[in-house]
N, C-alpha and C. Protein backbone atom coordinates (compact mmCIF):
# COMPACT_ATOMS: atom_id res chain seq x y z
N UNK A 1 0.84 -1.18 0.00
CA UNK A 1 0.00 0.00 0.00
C UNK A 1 0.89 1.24 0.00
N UNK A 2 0.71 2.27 -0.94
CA UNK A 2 1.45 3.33 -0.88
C UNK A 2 0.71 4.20 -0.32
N UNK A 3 1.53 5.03 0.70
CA UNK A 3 0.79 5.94 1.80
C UNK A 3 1.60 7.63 1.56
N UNK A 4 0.01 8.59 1.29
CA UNK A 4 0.97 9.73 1.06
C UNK A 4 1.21 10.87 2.27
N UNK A 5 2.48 11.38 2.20
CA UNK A 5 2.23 12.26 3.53
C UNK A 5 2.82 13.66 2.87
N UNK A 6 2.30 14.59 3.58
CA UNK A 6 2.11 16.04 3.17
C UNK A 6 2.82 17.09 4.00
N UNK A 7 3.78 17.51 3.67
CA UNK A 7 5.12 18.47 4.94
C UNK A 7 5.08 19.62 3.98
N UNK A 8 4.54 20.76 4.79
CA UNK A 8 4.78 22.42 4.38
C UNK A 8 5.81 22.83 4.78
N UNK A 9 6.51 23.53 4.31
CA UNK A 9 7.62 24.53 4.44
C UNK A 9 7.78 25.81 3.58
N UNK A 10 8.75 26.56 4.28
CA UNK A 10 8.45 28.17 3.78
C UNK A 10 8.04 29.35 4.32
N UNK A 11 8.03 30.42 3.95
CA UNK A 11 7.22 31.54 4.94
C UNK A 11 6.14 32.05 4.02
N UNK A 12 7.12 32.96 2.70
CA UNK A 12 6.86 33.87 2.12
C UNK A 12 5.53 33.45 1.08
N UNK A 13 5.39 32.34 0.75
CA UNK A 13 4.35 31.50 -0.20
C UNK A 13 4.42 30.13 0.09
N UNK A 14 2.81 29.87 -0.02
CA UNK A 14 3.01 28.45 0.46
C UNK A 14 4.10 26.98 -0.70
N UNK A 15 4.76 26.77 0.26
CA UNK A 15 5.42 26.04 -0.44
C UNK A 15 4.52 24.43 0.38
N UNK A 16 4.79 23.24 -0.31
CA UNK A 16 4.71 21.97 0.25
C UNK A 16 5.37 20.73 -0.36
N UNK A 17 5.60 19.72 -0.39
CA UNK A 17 6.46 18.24 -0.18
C UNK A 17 5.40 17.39 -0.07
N UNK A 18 5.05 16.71 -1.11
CA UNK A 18 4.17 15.13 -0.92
C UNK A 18 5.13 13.90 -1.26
N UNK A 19 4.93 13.28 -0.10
CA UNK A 19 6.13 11.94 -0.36
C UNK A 19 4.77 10.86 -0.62
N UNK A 20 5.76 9.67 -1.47
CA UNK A 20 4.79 8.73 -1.33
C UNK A 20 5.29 7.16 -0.94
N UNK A 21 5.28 7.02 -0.04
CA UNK A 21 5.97 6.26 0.94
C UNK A 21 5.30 4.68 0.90
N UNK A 22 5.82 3.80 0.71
CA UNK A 22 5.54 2.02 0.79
C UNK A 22 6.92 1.34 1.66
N UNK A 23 6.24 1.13 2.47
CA UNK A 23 7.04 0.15 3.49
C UNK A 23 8.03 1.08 4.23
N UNK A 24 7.46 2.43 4.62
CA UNK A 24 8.79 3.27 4.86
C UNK A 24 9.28 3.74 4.23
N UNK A 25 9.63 3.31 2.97
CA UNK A 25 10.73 4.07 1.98
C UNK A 25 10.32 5.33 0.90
N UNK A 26 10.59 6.33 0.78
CA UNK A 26 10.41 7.16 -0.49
C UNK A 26 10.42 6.56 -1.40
N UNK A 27 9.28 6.37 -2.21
CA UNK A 27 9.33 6.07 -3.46
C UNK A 27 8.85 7.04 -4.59
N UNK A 28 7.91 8.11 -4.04
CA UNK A 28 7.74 9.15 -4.83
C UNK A 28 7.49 10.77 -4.44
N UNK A 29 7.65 11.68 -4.79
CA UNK A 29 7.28 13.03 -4.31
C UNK A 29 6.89 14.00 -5.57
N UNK A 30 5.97 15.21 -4.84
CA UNK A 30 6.08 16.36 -5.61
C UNK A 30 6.35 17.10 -4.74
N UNK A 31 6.88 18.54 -5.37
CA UNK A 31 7.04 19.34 -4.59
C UNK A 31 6.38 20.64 -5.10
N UNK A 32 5.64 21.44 -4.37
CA UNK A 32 4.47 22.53 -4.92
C UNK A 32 5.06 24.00 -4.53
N UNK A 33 4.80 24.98 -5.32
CA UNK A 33 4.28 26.26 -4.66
C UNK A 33 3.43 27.27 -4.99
N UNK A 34 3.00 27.73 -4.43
CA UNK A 34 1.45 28.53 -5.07
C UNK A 34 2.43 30.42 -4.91
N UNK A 35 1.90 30.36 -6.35
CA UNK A 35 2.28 31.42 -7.21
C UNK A 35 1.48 32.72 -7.34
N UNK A 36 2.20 33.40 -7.51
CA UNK A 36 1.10 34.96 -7.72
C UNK A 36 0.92 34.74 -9.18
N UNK A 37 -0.46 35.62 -9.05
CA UNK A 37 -0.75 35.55 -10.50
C UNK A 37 -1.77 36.55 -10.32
N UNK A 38 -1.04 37.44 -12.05
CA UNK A 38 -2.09 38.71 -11.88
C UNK A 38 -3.55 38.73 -12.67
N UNK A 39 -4.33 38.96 -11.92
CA UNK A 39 -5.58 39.13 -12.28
C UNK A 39 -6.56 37.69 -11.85
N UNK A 40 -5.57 36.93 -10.91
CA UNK A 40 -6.16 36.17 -10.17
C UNK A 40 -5.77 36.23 -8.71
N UNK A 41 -6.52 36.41 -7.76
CA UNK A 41 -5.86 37.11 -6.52
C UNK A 41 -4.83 35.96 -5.52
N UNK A 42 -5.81 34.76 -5.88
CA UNK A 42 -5.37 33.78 -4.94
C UNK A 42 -4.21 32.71 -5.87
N UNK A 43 -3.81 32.73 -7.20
CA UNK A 43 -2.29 32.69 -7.65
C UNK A 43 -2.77 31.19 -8.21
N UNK A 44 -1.96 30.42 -8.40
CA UNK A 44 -2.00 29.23 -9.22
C UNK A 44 -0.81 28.00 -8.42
N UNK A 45 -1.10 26.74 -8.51
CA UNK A 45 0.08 26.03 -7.95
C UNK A 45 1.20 25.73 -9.48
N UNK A 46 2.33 25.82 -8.77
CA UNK A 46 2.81 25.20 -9.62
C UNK A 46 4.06 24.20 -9.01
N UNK A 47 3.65 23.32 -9.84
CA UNK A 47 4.38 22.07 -9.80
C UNK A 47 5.91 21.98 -10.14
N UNK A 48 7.05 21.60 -9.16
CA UNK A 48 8.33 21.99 -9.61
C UNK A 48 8.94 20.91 -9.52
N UNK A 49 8.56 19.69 -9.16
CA UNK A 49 9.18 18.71 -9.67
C UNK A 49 8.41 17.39 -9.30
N UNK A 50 7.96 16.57 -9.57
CA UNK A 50 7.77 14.99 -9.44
C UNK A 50 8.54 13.82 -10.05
N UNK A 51 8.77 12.72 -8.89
CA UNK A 51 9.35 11.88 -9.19
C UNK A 51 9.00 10.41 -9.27
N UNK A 52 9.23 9.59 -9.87
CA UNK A 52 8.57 8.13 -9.08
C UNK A 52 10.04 7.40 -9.06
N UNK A 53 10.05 6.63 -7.65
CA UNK A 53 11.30 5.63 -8.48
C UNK A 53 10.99 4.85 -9.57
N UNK A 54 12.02 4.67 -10.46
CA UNK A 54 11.62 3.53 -11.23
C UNK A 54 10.60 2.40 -10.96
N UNK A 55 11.22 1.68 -10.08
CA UNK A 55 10.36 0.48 -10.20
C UNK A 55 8.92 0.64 -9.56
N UNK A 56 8.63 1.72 -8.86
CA UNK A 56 7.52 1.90 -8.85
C UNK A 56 6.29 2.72 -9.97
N UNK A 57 7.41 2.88 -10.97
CA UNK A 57 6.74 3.56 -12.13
C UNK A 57 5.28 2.54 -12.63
N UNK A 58 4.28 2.82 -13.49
CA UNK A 58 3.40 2.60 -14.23
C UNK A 58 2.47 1.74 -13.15
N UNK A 59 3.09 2.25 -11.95
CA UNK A 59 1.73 1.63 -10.72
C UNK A 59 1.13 2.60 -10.12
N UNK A 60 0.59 3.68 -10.42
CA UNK A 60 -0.69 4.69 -10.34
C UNK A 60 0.29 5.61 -8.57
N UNK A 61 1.44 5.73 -8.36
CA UNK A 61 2.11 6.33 -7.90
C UNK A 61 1.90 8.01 -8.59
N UNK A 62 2.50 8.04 -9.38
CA UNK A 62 2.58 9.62 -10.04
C UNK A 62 1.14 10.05 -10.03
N UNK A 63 0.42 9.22 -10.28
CA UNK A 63 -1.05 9.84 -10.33
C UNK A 63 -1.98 10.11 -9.26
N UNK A 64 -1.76 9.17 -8.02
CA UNK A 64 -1.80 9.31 -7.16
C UNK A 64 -1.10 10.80 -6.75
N UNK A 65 -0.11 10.99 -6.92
CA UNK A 65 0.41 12.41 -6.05
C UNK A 65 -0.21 13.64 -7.34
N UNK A 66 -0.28 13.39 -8.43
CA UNK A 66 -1.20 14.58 -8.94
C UNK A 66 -2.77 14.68 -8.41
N UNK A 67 -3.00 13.55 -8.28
CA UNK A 67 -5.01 13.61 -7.97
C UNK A 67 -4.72 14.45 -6.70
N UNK A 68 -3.62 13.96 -5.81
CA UNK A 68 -3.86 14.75 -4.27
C UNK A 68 -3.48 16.30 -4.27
N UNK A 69 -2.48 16.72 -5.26
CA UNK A 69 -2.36 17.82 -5.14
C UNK A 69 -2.65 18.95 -5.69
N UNK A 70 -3.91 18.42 -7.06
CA UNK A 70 -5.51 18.83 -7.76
C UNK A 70 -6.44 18.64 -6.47
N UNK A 71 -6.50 17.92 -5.56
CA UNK A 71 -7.56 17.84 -4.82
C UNK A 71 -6.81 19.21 -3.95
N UNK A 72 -5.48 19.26 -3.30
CA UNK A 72 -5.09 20.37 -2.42
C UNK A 72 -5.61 21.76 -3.10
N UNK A 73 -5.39 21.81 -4.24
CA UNK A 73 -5.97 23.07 -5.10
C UNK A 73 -7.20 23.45 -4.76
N UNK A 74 -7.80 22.53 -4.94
CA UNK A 74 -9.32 22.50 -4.94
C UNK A 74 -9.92 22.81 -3.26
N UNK A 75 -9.20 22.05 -2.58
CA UNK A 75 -9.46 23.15 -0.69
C UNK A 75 -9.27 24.66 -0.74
N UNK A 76 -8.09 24.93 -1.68
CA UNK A 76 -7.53 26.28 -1.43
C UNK A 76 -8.20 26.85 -2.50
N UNK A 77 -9.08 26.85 -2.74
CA UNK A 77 -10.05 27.54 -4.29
C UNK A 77 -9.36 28.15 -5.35
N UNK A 78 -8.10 27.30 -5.47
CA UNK A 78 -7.21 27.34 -6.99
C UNK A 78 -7.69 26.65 -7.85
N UNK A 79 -7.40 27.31 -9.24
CA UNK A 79 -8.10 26.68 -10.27
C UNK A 79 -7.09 26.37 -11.86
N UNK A 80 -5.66 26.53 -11.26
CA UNK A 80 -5.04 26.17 -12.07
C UNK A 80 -3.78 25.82 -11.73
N UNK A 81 -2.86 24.96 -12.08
CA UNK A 81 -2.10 24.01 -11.92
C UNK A 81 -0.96 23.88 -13.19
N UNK A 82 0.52 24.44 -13.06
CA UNK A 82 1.10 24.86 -14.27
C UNK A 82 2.24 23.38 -13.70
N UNK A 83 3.32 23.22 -14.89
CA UNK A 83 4.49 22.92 -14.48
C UNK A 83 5.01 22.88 -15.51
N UNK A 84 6.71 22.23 -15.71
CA UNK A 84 7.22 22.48 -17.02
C UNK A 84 8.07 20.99 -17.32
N UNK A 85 8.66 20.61 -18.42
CA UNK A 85 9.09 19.45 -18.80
C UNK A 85 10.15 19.74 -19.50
N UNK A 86 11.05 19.06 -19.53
CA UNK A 86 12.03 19.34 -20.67
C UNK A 86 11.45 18.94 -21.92
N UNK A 87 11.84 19.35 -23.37
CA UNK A 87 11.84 18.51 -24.56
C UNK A 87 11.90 17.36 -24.47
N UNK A 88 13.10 16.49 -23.88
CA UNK A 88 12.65 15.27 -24.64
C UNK A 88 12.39 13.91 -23.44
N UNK A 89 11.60 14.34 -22.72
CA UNK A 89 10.66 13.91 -21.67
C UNK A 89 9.62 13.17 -22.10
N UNK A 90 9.71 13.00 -23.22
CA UNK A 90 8.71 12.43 -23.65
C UNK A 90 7.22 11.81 -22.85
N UNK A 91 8.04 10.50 -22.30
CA UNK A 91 7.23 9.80 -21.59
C UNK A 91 6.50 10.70 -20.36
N UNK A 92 7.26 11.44 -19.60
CA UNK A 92 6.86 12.40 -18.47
C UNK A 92 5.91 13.14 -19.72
N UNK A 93 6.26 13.61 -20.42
CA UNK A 93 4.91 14.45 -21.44
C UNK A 93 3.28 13.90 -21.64
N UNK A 94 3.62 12.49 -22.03
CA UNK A 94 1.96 11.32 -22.55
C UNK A 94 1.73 11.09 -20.74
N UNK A 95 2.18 10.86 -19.78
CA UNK A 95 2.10 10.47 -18.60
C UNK A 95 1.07 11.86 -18.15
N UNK A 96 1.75 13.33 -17.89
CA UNK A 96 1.09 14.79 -17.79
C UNK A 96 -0.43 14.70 -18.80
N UNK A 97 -0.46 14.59 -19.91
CA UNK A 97 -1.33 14.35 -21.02
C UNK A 97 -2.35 13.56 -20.60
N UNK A 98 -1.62 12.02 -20.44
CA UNK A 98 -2.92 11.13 -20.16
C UNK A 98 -3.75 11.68 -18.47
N UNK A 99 -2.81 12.23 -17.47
CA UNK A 99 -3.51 12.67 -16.51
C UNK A 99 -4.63 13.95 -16.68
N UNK A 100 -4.46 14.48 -17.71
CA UNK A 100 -5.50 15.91 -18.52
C UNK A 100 -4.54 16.98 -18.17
N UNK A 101 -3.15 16.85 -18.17
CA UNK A 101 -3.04 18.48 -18.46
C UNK A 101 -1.88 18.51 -20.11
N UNK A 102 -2.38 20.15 -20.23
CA UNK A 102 -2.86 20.54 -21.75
C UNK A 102 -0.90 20.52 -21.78
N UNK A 103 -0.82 20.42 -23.30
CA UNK A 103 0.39 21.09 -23.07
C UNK A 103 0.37 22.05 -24.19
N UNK A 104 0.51 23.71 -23.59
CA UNK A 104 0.16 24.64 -23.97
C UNK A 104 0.85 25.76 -23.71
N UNK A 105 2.32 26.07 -23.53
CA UNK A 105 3.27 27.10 -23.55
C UNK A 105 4.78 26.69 -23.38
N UNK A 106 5.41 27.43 -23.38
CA UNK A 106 6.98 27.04 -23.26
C UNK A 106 7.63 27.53 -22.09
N UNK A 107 8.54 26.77 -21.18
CA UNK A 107 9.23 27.26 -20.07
C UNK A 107 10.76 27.31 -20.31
N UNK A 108 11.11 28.75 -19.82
CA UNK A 108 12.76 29.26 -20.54
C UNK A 108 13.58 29.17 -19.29
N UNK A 109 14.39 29.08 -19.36
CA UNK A 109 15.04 28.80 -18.20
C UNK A 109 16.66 29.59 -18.83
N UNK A 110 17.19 30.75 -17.56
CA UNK A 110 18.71 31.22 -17.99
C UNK A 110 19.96 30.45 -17.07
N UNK A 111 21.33 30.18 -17.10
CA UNK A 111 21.79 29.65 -16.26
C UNK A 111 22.62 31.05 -15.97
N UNK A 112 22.64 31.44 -14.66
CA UNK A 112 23.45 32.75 -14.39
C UNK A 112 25.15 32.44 -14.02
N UNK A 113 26.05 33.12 -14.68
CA UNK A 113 27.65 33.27 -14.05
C UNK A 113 27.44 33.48 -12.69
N UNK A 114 28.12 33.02 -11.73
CA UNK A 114 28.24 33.64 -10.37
C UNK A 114 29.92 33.86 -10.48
N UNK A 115 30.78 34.42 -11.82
CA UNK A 115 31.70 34.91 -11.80
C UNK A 115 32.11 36.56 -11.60
């Protein structure tokens, strides 16, 4: 049985951590934070990373931690839910897809000198 547990951290915006735990061990997480967004007062989550281990892949793990953290949205009367993928993610792409989300903009990312 995979069991999920839910740890907030942060001050400034809610940030949170869903692990998804079988027998004790991490086997999967997301990690959230709810975003400003203008012309919506109460902001949007966005999703900054999910993982499954491997071998727990294509056993309703990943989906499991999206349904719960669409359902967390849905307490906090958010109504939208962003995240980003690399190109060739493929599989993480049809996986996002088959769960219903759109894929519908591009995320840029700069790497800064700290020289």
């Amino acid at each position: 049985m995979i069991i999920l547990k839910l740890f907030f951290y942060g001050t400034m915006f809610l940030k949170f951590v869903m692990f998804a735990l079988f027998e004790n061990d991490v086997v999967g997480f997301v990690t959230i934070v709810q975003a400003l967004s203008i012309g919506v007062s109460i902001g949007y989550l966005h999703i900054q990373a999910l993982a499954v281990k491997k071998e727990f892949q294509l056993r309703g793990v990943g989906t499991k931690l999206l349904r719960h953290t669409e359902n967390y949205a849905k307490e906090l009367g958010i109504t939208s839910i962003i995240l980003c993928s690399g190109f060739k993610r493929t599989d993480a792409h049809a996986f996002y897809e088959h769960n219903g989300y759109d894929k519908d903009s591009y995320c840029f990312d700069k790497i800064i000198n700290l020289d």
